[in-house]
C-alpha atoms as a PDB file:
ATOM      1  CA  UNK A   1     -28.332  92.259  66.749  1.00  0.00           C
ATOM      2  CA  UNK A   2     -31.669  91.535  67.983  1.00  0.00           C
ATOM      3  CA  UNK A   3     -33.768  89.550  66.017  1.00  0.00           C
ATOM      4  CA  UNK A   4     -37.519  88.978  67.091  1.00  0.00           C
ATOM      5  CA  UNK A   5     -39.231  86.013  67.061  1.00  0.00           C
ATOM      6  CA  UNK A   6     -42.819  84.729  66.923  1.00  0.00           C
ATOM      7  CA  UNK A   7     -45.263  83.835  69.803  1.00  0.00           C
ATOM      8  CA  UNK A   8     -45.695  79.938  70.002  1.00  0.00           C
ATOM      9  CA  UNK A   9     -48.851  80.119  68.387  1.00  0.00           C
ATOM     10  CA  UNK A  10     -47.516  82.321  65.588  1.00  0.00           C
ATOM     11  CA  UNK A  11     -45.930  80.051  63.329  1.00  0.00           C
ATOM     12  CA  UNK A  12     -49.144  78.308  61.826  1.00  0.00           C
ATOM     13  CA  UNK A  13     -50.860  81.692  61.489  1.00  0.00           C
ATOM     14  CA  UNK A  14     -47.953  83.096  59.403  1.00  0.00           C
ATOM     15  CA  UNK A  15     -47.688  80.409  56.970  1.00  0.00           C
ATOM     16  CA  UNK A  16     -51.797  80.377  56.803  1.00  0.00           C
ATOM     17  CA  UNK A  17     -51.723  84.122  55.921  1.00  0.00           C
ATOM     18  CA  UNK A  18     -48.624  84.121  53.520  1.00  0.00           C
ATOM     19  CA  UNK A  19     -50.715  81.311  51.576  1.00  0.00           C
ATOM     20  CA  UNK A  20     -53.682  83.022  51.851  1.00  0.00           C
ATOM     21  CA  UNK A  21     -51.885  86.028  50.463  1.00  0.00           C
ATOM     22  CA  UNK A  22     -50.994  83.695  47.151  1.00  0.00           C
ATOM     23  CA  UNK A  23     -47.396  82.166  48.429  1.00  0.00           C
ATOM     24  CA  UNK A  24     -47.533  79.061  46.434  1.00  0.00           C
ATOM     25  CA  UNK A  25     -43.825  77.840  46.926  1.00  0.00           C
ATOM     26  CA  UNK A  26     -43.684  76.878  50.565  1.00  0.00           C
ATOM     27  CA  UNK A  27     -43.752  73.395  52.206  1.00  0.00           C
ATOM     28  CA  UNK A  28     -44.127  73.245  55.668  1.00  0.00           C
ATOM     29  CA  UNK A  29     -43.915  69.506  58.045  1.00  0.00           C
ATOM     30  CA  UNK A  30     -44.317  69.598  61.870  1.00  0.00           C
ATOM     31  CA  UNK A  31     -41.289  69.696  63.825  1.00  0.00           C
ATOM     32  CA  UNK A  32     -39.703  69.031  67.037  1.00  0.00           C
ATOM     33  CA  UNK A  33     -37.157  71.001  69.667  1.00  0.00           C
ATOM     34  CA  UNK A  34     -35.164  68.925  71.653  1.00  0.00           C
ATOM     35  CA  UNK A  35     -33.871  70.432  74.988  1.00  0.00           C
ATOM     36  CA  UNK A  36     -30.547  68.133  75.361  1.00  0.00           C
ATOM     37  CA  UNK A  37     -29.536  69.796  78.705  1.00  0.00           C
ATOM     38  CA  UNK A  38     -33.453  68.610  79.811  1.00  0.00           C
ATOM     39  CA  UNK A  39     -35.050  66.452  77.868  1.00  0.00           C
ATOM     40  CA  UNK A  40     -37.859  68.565  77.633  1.00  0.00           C
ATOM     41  CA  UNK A  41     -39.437  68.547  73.941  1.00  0.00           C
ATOM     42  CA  UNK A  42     -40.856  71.300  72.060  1.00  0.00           C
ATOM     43  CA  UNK A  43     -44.010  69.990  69.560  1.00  0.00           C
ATOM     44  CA  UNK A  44     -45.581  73.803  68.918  1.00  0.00           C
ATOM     45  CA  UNK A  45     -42.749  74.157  65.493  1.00  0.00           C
ATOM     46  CA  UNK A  46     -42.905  73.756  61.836  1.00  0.00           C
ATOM     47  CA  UNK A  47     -39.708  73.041  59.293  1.00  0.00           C
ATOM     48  CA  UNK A  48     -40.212  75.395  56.636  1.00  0.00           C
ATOM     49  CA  UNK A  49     -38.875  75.226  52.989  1.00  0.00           C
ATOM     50  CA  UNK A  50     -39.017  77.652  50.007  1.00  0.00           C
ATOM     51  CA  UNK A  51     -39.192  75.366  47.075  1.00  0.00           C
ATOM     52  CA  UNK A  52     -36.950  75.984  44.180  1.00  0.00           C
ATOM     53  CA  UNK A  53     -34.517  78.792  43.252  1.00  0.00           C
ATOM     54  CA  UNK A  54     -35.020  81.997  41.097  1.00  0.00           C
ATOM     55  CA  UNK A  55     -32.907  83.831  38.849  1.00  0.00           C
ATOM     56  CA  UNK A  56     -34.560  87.415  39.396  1.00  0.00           C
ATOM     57  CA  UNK A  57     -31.468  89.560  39.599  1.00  0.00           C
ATOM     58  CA  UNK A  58     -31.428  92.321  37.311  1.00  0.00           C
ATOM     59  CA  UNK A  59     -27.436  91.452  37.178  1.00  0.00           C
ATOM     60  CA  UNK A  60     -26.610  94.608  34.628  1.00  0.00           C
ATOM     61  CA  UNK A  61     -28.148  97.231  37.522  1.00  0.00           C
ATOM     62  CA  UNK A  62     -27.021  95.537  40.292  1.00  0.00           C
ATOM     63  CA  UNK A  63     -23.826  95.637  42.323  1.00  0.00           C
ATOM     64  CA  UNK A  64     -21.456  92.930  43.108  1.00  0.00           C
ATOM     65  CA  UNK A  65     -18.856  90.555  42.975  1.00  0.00           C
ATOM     66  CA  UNK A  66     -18.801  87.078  41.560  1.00  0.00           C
ATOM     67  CA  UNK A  67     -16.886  84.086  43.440  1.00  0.00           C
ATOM     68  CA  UNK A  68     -15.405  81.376  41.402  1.00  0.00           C
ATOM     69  CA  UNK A  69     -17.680  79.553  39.580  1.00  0.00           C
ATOM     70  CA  UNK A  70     -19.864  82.666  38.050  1.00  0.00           C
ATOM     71  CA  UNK A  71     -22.809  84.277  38.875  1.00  0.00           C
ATOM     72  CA  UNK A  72     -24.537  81.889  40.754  1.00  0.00           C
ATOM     73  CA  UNK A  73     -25.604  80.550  44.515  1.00  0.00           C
ATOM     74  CA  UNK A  74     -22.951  82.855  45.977  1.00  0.00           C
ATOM     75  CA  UNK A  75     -22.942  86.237  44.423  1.00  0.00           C
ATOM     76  CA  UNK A  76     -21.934  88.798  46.825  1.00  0.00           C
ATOM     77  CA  UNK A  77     -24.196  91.755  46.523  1.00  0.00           C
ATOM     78  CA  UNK A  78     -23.196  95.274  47.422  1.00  0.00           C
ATOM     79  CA  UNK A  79     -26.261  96.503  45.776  1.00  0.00           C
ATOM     80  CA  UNK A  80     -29.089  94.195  44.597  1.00  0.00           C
ATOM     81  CA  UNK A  81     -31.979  95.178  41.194  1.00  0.00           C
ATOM     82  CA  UNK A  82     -34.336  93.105  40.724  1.00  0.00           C
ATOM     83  CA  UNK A  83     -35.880  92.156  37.255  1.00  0.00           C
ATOM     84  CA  UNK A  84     -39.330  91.735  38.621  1.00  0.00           C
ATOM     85  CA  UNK A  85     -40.148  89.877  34.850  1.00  0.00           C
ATOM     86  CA  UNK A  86     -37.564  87.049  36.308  1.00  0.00           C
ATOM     87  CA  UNK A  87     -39.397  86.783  39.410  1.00  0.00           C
ATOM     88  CA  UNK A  88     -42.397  85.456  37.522  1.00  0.00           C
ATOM     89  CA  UNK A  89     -45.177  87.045  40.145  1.00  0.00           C
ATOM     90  CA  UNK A  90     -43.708  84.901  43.524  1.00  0.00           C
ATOM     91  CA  UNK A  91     -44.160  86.435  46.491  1.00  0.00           C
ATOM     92  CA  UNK A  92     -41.149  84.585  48.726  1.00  0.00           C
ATOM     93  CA  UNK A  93     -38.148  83.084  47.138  1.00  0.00           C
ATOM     94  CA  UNK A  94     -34.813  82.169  47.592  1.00  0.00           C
ATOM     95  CA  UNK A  95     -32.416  83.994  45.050  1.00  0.00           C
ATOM     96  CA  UNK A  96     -30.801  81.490  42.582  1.00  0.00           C
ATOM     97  CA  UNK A  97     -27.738  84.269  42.466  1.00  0.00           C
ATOM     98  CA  UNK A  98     -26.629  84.253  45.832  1.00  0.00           C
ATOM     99  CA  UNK A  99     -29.228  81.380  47.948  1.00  0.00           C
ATOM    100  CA  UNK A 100     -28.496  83.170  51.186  1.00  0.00           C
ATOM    101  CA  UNK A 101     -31.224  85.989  50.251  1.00  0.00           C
ATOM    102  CA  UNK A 102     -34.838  85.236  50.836  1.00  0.00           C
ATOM    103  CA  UNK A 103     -37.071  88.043  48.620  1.00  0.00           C
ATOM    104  CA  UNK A 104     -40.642  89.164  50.059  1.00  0.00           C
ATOM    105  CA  UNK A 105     -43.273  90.699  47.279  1.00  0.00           C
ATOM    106  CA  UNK A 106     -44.365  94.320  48.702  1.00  0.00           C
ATOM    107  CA  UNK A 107     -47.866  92.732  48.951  1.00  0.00           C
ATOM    108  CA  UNK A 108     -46.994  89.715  50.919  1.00  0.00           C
ATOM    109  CA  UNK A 109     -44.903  92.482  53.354  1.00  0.00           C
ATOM    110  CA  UNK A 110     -47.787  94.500  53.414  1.00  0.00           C
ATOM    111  CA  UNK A 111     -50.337  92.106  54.185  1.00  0.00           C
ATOM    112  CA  UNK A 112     -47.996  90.430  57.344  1.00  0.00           C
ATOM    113  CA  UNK A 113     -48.070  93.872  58.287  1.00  0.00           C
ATOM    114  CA  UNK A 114     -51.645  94.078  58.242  1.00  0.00           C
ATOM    115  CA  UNK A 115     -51.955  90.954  59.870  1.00  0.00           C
ATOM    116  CA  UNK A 116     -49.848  91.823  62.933  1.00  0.00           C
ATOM    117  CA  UNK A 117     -46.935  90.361  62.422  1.00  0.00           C
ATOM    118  CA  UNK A 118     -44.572  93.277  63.210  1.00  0.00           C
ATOM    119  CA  UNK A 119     -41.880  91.564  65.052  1.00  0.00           C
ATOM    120  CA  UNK A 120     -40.595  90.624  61.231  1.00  0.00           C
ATOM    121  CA  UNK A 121     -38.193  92.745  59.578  1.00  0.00           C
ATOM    122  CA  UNK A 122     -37.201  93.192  55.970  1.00  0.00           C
ATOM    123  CA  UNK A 123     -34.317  95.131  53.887  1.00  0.00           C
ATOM    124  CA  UNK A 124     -35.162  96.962  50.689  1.00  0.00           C
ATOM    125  CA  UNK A 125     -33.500  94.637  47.576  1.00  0.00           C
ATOM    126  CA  UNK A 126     -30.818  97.711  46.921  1.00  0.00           C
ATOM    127  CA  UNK A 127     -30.054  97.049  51.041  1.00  0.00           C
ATOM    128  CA  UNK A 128     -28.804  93.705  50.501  1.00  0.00           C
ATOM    129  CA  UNK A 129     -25.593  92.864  50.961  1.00  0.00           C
ATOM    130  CA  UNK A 130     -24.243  89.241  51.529  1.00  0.00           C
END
């Protein structure tokens, strides 16, 4: 799989527009690459977090199978429905349900888009499968 990635000076601009755009949840620190086989350190990156989890999956529509435990952190999801009432208006969170599935609002997609960020890529909900 090939999975872009960001120009160097990318990274601020992104989280600038997604919090522009109304992301309230994220927390961002500088952060530094360290080339072991060179020494050579990399200052140009941030450490990103998406605070909290939320419970948004519509779990009646949606397709899956639960892991010991319940229906929580590690849900795997053949086919995913979200209850946008659950998602309380966020645009980026981590799903409580299964915490390996980050969820983008349409708007905040749209407006990276916009923005000219079109080296990201994104999977309808009912795509997702963990």
């Amino acid at each position: 799989m090939n999975i872009p990635t960001l120009k160097s000076a990318e990274p601020d601009r992104l989280l600038d527009v997604m919090i522009d755009e109304g992301a309230a949840n994220i927390e961002s620190f500088p952060a530094e690459l360290h080339d072991p086989d060179d020494g050579t350190v990399y200052a140009n990156y941030r450490a990103v977090n998406l605070l909290d989890l939320i419970s948004a999956a519509d779990m009646k529509k949606s397709q899956f199978t639960v892991n010991e435990g319940g229906p929580k952190i590690d849900v795997d999801f053949d086919r995913l429905v979200i209850d946008p009432a659950k998602a309380h208006g966020e645009l980026i969170f981590r799903l409580a349900e299964s915490v390996n599935v980050i969820l983008v609002h349409d708007r905040l997609k749209r407006r990276l888009g916009k923005d000219g960020f079109d080296s990201l890529w994104f999977l309808p909900p009912g795509d997702v499968a963990t």
